[in-house]
PDB file of N, CA and C in Angstrom:
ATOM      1  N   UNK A   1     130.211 113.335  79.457  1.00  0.00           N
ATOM      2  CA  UNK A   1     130.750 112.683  80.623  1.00  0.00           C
ATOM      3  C   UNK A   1     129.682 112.653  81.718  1.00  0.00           C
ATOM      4  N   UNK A   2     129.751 111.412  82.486  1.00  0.00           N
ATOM      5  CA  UNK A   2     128.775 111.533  83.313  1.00  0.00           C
ATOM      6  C   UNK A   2     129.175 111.562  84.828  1.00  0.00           C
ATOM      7  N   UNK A   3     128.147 112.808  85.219  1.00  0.00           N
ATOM      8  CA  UNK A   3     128.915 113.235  86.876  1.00  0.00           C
ATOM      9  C   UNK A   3     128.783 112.287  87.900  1.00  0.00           C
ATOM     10  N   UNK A   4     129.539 112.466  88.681  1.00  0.00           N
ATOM     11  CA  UNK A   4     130.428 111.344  89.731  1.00  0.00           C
ATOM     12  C   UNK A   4     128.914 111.312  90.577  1.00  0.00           C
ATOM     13  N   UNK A   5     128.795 110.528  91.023  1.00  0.00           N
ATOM     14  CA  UNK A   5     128.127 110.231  92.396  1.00  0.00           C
ATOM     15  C   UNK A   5     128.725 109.811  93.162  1.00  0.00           C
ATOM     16  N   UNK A   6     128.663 109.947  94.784  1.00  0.00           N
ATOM     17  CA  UNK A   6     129.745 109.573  95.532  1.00  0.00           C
ATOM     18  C   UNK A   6     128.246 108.578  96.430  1.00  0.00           C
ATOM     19  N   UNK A   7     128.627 107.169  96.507  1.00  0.00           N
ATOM     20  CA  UNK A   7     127.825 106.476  97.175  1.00  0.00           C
ATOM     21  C   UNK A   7     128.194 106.499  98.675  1.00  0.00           C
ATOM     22  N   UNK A   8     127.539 106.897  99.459  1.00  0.00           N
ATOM     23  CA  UNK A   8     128.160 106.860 100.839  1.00  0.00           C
ATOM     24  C   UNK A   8     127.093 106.010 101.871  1.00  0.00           C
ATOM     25  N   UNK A   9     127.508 105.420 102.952  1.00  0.00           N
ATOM     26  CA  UNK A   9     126.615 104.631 104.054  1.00  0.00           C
ATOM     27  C   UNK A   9     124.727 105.187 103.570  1.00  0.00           C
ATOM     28  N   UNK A  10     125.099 106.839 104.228  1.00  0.00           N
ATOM     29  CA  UNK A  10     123.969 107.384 104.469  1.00  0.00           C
ATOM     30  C   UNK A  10     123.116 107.432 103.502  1.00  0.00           C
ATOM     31  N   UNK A  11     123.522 107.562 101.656  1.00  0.00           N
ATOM     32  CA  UNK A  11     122.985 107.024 100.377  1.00  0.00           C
ATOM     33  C   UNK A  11     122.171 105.599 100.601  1.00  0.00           C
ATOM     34  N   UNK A  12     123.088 104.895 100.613  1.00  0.00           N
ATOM     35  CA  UNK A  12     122.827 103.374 100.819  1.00  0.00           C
ATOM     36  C   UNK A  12     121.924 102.925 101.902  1.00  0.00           C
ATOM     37  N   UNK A  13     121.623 103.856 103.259  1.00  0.00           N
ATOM     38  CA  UNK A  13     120.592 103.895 104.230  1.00  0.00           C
ATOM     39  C   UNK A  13     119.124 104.511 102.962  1.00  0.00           C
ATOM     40  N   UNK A  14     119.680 105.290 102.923  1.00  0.00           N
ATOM     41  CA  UNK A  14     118.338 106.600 102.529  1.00  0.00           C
ATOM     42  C   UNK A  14     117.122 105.492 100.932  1.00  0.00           C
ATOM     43  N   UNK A  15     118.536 105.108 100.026  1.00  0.00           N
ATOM     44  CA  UNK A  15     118.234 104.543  98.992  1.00  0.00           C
ATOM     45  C   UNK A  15     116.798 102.676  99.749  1.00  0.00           C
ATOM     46  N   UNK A  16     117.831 102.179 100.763  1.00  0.00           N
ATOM     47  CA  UNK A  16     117.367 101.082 101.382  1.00  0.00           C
ATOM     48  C   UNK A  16     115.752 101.394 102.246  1.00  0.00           C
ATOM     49  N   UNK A  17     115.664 102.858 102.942  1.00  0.00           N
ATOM     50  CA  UNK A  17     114.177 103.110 103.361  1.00  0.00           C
ATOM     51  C   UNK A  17     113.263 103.223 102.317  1.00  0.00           C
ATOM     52  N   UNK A  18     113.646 104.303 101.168  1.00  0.00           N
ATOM     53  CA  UNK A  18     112.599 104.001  99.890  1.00  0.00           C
ATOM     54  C   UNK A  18     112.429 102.560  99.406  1.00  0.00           C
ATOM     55  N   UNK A  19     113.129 101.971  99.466  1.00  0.00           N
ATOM     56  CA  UNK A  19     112.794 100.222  98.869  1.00  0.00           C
ATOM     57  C   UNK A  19     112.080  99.395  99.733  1.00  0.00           C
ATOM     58  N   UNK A  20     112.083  99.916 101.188  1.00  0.00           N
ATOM     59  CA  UNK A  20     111.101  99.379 101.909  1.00  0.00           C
ATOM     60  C   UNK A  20     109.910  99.803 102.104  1.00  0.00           C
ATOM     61  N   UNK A  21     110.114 100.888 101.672  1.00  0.00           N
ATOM     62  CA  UNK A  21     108.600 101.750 102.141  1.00  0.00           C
ATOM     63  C   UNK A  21     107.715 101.148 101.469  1.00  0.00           C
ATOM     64  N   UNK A  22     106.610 100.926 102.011  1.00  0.00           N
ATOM     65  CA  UNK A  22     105.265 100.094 101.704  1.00  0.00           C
ATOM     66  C   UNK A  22     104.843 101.259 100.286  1.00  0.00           C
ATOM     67  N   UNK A  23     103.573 100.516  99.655  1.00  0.00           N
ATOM     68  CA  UNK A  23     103.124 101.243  98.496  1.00  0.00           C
ATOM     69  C   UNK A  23     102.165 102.191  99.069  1.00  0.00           C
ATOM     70  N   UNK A  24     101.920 103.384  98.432  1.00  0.00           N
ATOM     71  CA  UNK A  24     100.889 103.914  98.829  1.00  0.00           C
ATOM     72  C   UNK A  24      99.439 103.312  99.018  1.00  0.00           C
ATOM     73  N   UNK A  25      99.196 102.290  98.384  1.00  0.00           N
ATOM     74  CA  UNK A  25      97.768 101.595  98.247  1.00  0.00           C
ATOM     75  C   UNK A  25      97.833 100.957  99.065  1.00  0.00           C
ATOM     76  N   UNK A  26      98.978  99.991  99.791  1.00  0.00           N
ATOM     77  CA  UNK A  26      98.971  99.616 100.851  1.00  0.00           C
ATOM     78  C   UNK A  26      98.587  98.306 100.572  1.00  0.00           C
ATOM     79  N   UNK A  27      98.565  97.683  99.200  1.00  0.00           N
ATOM     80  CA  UNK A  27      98.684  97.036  98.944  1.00  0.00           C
ATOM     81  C   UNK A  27     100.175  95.569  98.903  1.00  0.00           C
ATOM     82  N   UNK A  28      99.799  94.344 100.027  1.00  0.00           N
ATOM     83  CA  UNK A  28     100.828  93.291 100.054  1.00  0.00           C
ATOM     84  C   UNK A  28     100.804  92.209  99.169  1.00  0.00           C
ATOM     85  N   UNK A  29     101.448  91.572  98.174  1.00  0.00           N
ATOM     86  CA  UNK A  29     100.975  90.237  97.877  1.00  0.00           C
ATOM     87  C   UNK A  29     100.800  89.518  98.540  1.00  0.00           C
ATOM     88  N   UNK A  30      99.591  88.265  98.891  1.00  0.00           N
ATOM     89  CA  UNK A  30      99.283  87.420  99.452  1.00  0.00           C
ATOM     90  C   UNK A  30     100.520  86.892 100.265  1.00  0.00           C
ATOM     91  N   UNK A  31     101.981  86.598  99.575  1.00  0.00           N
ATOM     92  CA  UNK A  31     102.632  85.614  99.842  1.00  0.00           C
ATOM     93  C   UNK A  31     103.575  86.279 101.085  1.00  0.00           C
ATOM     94  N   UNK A  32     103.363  87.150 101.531  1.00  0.00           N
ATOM     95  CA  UNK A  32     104.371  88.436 101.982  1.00  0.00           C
ATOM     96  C   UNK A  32     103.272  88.333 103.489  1.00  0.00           C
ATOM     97  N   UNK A  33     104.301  87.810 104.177  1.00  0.00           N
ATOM     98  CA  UNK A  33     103.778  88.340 105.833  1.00  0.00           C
ATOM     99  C   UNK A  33     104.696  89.662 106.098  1.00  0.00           C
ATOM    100  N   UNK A  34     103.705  90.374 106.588  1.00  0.00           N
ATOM    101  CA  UNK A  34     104.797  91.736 107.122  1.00  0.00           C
ATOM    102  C   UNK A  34     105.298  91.370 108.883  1.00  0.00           C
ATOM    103  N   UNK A  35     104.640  90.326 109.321  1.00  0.00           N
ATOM    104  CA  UNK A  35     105.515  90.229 110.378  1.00  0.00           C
ATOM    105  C   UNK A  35     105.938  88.916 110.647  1.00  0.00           C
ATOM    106  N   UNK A  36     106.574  88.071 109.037  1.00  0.00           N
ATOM    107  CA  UNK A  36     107.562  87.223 109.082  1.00  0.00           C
ATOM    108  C   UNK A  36     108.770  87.739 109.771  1.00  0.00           C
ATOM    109  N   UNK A  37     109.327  86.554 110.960  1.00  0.00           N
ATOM    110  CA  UNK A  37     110.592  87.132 111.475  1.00  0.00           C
ATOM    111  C   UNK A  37     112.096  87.006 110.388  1.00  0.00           C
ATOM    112  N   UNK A  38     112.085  86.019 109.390  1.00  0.00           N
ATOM    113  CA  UNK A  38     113.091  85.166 108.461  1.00  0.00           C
ATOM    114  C   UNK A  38     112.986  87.253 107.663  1.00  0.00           C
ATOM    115  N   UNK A  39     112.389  87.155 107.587  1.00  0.00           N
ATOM    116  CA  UNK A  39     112.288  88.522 105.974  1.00  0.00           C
ATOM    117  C   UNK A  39     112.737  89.975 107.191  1.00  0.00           C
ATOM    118  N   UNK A  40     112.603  89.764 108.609  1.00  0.00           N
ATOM    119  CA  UNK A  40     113.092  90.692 109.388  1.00  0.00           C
ATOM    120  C   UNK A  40     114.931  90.720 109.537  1.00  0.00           C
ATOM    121  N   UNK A  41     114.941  89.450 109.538  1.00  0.00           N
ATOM    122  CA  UNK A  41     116.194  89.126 109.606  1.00  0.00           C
ATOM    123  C   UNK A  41     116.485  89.353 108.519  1.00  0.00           C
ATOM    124  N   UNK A  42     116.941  88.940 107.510  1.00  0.00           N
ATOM    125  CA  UNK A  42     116.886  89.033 106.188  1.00  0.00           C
ATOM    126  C   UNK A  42     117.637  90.802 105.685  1.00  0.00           C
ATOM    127  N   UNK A  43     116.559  91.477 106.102  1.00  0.00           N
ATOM    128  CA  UNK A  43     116.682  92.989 105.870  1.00  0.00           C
ATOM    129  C   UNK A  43     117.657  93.661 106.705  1.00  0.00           C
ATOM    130  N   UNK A  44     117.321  92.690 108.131  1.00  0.00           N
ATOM    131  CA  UNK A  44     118.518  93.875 109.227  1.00  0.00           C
ATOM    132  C   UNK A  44     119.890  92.962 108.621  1.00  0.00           C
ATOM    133  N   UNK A  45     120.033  91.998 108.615  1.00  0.00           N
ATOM    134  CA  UNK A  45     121.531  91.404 108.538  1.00  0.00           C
ATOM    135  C   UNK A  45     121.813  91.848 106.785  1.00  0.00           C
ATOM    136  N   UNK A  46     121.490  92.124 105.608  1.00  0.00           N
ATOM    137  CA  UNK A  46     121.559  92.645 104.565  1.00  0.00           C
ATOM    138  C   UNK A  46     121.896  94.125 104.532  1.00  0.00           C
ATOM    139  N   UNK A  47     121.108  95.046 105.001  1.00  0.00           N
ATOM    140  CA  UNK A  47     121.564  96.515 105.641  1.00  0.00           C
ATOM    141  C   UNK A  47     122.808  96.734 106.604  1.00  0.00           C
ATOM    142  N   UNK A  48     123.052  95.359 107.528  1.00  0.00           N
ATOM    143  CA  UNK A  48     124.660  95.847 108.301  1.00  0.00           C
ATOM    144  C   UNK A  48     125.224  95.302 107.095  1.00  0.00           C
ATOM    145  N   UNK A  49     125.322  94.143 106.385  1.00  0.00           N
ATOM    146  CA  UNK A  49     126.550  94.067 105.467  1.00  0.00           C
ATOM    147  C   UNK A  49     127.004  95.232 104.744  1.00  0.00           C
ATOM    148  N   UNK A  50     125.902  96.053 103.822  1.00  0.00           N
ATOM    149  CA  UNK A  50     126.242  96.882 103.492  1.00  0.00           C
ATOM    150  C   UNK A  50     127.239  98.613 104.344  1.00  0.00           C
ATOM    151  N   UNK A  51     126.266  98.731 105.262  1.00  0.00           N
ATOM    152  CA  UNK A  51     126.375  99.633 105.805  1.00  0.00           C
ATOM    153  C   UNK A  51     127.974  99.413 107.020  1.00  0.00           C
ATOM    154  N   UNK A  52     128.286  98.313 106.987  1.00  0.00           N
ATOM    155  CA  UNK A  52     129.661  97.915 107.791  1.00  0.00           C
ATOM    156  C   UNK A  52     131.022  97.431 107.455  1.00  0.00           C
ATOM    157  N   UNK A  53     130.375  97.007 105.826  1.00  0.00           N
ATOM    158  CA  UNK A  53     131.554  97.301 104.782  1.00  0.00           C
ATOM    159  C   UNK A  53     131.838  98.126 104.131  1.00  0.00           C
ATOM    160  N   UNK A  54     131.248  99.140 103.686  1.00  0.00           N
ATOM    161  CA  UNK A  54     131.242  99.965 102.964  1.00  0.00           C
ATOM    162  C   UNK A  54     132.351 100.954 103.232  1.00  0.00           C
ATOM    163  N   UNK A  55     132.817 101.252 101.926  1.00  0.00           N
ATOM    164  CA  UNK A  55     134.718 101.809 102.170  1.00  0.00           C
ATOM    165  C   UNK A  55     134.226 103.214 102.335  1.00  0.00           C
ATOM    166  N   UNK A  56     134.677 104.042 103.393  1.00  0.00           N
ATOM    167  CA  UNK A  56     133.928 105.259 103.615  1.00  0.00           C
ATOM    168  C   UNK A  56     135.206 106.383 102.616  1.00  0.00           C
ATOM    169  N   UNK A  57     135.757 106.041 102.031  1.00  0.00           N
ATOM    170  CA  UNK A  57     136.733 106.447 100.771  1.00  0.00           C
ATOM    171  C   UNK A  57     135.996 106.665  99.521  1.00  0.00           C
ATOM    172  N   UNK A  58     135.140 105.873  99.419  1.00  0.00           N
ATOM    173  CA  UNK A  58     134.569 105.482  97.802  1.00  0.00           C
ATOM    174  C   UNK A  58     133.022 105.204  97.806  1.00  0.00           C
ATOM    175  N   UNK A  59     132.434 105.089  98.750  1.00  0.00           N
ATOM    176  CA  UNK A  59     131.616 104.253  98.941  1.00  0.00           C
ATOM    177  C   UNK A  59     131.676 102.425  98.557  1.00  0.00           C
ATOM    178  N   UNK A  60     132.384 102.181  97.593  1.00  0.00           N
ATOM    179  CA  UNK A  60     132.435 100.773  97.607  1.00  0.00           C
ATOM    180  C   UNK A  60     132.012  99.718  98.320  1.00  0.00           C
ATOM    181  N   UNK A  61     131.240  98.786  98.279  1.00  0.00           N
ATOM    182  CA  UNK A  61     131.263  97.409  99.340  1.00  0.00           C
ATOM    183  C   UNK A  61     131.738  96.284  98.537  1.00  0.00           C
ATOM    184  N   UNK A  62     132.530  95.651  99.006  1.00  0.00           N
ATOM    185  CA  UNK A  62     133.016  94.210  98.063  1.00  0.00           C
ATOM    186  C   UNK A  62     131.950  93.816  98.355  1.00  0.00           C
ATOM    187  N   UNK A  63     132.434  92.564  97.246  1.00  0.00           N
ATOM    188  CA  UNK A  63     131.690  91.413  96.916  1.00  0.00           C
ATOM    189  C   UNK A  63     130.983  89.858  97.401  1.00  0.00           C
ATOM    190  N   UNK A  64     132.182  90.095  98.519  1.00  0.00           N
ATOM    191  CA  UNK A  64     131.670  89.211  99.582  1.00  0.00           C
ATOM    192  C   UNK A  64     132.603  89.180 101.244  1.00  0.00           C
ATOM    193  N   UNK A  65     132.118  88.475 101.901  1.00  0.00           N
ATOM    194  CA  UNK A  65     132.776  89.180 102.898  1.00  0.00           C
ATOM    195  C   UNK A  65     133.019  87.574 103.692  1.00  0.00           C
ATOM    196  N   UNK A  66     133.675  87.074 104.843  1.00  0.00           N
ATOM    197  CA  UNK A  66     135.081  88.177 105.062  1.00  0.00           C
ATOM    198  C   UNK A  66     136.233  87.982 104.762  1.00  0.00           C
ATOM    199  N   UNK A  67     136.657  87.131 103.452  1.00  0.00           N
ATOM    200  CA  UNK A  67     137.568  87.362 102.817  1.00  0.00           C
ATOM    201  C   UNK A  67     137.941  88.432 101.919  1.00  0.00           C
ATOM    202  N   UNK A  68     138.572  89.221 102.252  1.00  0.00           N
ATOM    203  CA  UNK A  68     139.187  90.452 101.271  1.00  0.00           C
ATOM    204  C   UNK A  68     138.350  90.437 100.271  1.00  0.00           C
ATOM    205  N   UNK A  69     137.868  91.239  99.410  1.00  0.00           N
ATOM    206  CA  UNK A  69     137.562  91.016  97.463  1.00  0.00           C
ATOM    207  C   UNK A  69     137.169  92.294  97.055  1.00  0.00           C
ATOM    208  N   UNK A  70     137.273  92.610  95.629  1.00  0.00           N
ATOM    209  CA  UNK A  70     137.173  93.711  95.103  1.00  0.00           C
ATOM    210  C   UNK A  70     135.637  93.920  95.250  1.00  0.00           C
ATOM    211  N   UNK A  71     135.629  95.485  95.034  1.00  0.00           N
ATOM    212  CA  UNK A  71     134.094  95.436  94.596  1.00  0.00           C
ATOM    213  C   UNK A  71     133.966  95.743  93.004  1.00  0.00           C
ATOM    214  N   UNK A  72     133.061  94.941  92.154  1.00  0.00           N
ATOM    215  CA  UNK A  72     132.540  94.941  91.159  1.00  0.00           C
ATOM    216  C   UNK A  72     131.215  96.028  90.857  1.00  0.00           C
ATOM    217  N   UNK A  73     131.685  97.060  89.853  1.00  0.00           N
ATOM    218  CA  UNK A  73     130.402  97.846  89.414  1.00  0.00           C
ATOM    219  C   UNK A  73     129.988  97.342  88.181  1.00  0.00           C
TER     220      UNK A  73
END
């Protein structure tokens, strides 16, 4: 059996800084501005969806918002 994880906001913060964190080499692909504003936006309005739906019961976030909907694992 495999043990529960409980996904919570602060998971879903913590998990979202490692995925941003730059590489150690510091290496960007060409195509990647780091101070595009679209990819700023992008990240902050993607991080509140999560972090403002998220069922603080379950961690859960539906599937889309803001009509009601299940969330799918």
């Amino acid at each position: 059996m495999r043990p529960y994880i409980r996904v919570t906001p602060f998971v879903l913060a913590f998990a979202f800084t490692l995925a941003c964190t730059p590489s150690p080499t510091g290496v960007v692909p060409p195509t990647v501005s780091r101070d595009d504003p679209f990819l700023d936006t992008v990240q902050t309005r993607t991080f509140g969806f999560f972090w403002q739906l998220a069922n603080p019961q379950n961690g859960l976030v539906p599937d889309r918002a803001p009509t009601p909907s299940f969330s799918s694992v």
